[in-house]
C-alpha atoms as a PDB file:
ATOM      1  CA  UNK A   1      41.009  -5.423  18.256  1.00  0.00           C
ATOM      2  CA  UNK A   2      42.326  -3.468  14.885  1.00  0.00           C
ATOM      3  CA  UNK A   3      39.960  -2.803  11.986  1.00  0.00           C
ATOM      4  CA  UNK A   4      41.555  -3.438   8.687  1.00  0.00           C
ATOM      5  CA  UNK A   5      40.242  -2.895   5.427  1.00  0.00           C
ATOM      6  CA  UNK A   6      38.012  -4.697   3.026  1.00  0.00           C
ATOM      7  CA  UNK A   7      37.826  -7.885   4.856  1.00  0.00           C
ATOM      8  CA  UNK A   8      34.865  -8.944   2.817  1.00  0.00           C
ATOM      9  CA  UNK A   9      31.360  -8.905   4.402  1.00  0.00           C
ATOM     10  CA  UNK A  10      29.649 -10.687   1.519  1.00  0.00           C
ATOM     11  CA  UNK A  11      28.710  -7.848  -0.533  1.00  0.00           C
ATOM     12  CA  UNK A  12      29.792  -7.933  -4.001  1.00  0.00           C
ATOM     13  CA  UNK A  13      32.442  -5.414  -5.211  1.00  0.00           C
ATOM     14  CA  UNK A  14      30.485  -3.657  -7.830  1.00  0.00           C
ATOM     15  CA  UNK A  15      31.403   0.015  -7.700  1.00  0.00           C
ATOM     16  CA  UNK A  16      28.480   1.568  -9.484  1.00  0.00           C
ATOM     17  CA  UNK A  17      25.684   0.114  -7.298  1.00  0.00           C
ATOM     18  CA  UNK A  18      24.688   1.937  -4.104  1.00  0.00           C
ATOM     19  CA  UNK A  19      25.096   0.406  -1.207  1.00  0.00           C
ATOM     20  CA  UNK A  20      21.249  -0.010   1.144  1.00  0.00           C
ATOM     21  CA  UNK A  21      21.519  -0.048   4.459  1.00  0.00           C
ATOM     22  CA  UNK A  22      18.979   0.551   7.026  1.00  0.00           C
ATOM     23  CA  UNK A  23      19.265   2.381  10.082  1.00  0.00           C
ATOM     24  CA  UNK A  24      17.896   0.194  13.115  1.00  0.00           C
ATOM     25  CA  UNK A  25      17.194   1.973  16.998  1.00  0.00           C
ATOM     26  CA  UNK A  26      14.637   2.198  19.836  1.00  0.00           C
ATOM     27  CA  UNK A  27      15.132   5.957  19.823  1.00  0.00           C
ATOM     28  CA  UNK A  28      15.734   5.575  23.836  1.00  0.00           C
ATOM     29  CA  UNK A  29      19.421   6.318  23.806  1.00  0.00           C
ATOM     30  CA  UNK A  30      21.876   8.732  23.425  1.00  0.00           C
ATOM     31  CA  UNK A  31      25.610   7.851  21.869  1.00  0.00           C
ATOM     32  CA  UNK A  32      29.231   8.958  22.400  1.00  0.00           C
ATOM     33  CA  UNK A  33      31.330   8.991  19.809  1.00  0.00           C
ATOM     34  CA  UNK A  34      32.905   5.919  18.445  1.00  0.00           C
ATOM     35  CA  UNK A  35      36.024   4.347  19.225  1.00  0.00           C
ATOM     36  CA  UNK A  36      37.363   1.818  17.141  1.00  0.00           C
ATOM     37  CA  UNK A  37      37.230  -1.072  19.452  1.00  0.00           C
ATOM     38  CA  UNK A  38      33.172  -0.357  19.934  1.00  0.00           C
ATOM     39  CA  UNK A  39      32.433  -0.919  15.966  1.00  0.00           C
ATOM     40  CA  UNK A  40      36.037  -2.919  14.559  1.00  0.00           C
ATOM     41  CA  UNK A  41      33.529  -6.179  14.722  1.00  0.00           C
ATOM     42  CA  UNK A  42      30.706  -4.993  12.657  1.00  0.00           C
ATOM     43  CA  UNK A  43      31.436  -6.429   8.449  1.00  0.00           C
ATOM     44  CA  UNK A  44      30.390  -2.902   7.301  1.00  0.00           C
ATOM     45  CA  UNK A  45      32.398   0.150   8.072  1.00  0.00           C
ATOM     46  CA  UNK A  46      32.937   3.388   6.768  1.00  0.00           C
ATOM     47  CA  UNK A  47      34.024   6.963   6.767  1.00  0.00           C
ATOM     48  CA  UNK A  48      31.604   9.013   4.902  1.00  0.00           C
ATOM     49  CA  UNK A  49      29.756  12.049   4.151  1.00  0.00           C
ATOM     50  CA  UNK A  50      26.476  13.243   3.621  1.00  0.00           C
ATOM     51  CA  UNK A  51      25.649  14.332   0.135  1.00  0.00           C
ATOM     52  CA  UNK A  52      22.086  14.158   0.414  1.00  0.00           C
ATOM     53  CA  UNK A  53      19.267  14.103   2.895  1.00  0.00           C
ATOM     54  CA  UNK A  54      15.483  13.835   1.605  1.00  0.00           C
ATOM     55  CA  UNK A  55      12.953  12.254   4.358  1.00  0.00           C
ATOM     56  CA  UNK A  56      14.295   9.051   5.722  1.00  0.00           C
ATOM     57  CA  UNK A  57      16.841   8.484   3.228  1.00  0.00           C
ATOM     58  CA  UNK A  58      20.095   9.628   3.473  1.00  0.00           C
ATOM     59  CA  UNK A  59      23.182   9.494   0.615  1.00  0.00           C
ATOM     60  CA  UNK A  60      26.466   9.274   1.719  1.00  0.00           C
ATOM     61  CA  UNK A  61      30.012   9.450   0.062  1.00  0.00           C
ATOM     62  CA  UNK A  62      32.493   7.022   0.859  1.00  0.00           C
ATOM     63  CA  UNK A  63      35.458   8.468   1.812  1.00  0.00           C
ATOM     64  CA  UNK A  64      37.292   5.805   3.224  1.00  0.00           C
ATOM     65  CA  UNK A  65      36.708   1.957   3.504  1.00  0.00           C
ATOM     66  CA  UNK A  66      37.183   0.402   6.688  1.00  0.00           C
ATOM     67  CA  UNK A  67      35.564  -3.052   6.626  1.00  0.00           C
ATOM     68  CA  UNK A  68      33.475  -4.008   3.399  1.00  0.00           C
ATOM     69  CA  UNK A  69      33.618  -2.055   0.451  1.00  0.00           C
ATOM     70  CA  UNK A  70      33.121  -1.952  -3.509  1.00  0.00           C
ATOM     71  CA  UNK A  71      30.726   1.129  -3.789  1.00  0.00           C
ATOM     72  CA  UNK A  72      31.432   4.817  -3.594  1.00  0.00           C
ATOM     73  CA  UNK A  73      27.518   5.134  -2.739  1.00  0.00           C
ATOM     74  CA  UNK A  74      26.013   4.340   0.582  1.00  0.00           C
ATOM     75  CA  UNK A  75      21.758   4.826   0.725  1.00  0.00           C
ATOM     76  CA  UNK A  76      20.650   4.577   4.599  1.00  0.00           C
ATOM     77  CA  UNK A  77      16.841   4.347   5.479  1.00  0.00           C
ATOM     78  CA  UNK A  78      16.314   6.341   8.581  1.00  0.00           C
ATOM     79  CA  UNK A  79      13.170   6.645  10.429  1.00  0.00           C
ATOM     80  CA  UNK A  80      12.658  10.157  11.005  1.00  0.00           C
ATOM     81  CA  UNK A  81       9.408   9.841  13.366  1.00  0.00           C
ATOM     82  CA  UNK A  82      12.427   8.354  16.023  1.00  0.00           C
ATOM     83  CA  UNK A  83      12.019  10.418  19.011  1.00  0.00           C
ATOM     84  CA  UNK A  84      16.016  10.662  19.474  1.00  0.00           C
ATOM     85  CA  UNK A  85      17.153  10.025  15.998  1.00  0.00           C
ATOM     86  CA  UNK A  86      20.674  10.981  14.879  1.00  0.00           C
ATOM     87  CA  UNK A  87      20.039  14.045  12.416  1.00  0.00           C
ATOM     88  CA  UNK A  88      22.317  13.994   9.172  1.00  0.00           C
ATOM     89  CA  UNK A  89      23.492  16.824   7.797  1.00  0.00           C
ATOM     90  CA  UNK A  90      24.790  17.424   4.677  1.00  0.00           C
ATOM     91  CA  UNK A  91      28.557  18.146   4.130  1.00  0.00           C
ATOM     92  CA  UNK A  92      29.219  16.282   7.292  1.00  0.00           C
ATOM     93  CA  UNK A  93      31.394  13.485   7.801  1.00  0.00           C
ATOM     94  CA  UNK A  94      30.063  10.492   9.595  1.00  0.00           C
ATOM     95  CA  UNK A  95      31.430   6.841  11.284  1.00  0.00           C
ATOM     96  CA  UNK A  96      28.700   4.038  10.020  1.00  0.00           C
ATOM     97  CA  UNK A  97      28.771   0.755  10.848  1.00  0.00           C
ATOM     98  CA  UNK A  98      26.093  -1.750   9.738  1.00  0.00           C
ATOM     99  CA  UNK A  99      25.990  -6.265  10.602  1.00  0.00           C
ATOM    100  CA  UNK A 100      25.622  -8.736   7.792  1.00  0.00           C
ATOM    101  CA  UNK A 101      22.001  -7.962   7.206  1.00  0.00           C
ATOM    102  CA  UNK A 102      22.876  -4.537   6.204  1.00  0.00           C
ATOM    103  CA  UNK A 103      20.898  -2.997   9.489  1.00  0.00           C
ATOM    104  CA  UNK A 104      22.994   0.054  11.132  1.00  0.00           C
ATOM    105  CA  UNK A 105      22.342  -0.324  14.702  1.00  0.00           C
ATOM    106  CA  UNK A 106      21.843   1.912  17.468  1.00  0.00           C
ATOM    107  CA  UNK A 107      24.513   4.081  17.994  1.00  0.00           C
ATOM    108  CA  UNK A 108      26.254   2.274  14.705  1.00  0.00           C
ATOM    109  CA  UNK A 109      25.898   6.015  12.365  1.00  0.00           C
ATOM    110  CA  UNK A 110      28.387   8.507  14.166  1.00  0.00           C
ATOM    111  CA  UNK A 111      29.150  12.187  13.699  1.00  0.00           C
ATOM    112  CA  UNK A 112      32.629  11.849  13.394  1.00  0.00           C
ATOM    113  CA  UNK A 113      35.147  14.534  14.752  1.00  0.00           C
ATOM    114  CA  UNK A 114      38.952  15.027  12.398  1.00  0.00           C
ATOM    115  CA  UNK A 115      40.017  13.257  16.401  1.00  0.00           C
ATOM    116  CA  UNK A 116      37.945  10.708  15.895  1.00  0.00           C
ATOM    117  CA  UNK A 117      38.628   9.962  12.483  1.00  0.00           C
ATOM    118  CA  UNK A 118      42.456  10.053  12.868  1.00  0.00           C
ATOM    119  CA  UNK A 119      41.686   7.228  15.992  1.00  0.00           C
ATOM    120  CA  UNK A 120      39.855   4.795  13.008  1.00  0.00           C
ATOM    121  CA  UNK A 121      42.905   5.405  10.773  1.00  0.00           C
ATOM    122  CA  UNK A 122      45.481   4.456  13.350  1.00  0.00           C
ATOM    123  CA  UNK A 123      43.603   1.296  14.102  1.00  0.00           C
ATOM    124  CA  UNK A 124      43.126   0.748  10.340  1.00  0.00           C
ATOM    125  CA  UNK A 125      46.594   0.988   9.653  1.00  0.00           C
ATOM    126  CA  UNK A 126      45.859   3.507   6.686  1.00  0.00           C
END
């Protein structure tokens, strides 16, 4: 299955307004890095990175589109009392997908390696 860009996941393309998404998990697992074929089904996928981490919520950048779209600014809700939570860091690129009701799920926020990236951008076609 190939990932392609903006195939419209409902959201409207206004480019100012942030983006919310929350990050769902049972804090029970650990996860791999991505591959395209585990996340090319979710309506909400990007390549981003973190500008901004205060508490639970984390800013990102957009990057690069690879579902969805329309906003340059992504806002995720974290819960940082999650015994195995993925910690953000800021200036580092990340893989997030999130379903239709805007909820990231568990091992749907990625570190992403330049590898890993460049595997998402073959499947995107970009």
């Amino acid at each position: 299955m190939g990932i392609t860009a903006n195939s419209g996941n409902g959201h409207s393309p206004t480019a100012n307004a942030p983006l919310s998404l929350t990050l769902a998990g049972d804090g029970t697992r650990k996860c791999a890095e991505p591959v395209p074929d585990q996340l090319a089904g979710y309506p909400t996928l990007f390549y981003g990175t973190a500008t901004s981490v205060k508490g639970p919520l984390v800013t990102f950048h957009v990057d690069h589109w690879l579902r969805g779209g329309g906003t340059d600014t992504v806002l995720v809700n974290s819960d940082p009392d999650l015994p195995e939570k993925l910690t953000f860091t800021v200036g580092e690129h990340y893989i997030v997908a999130a379903d239709k009701n805007d909820t990231i799920p568990v091992c749907g926020a990625n570190w992403a390696s330049e590898g890993t990236w460049k595997e998402f951008r073959r499947a995107s076609g970009k």
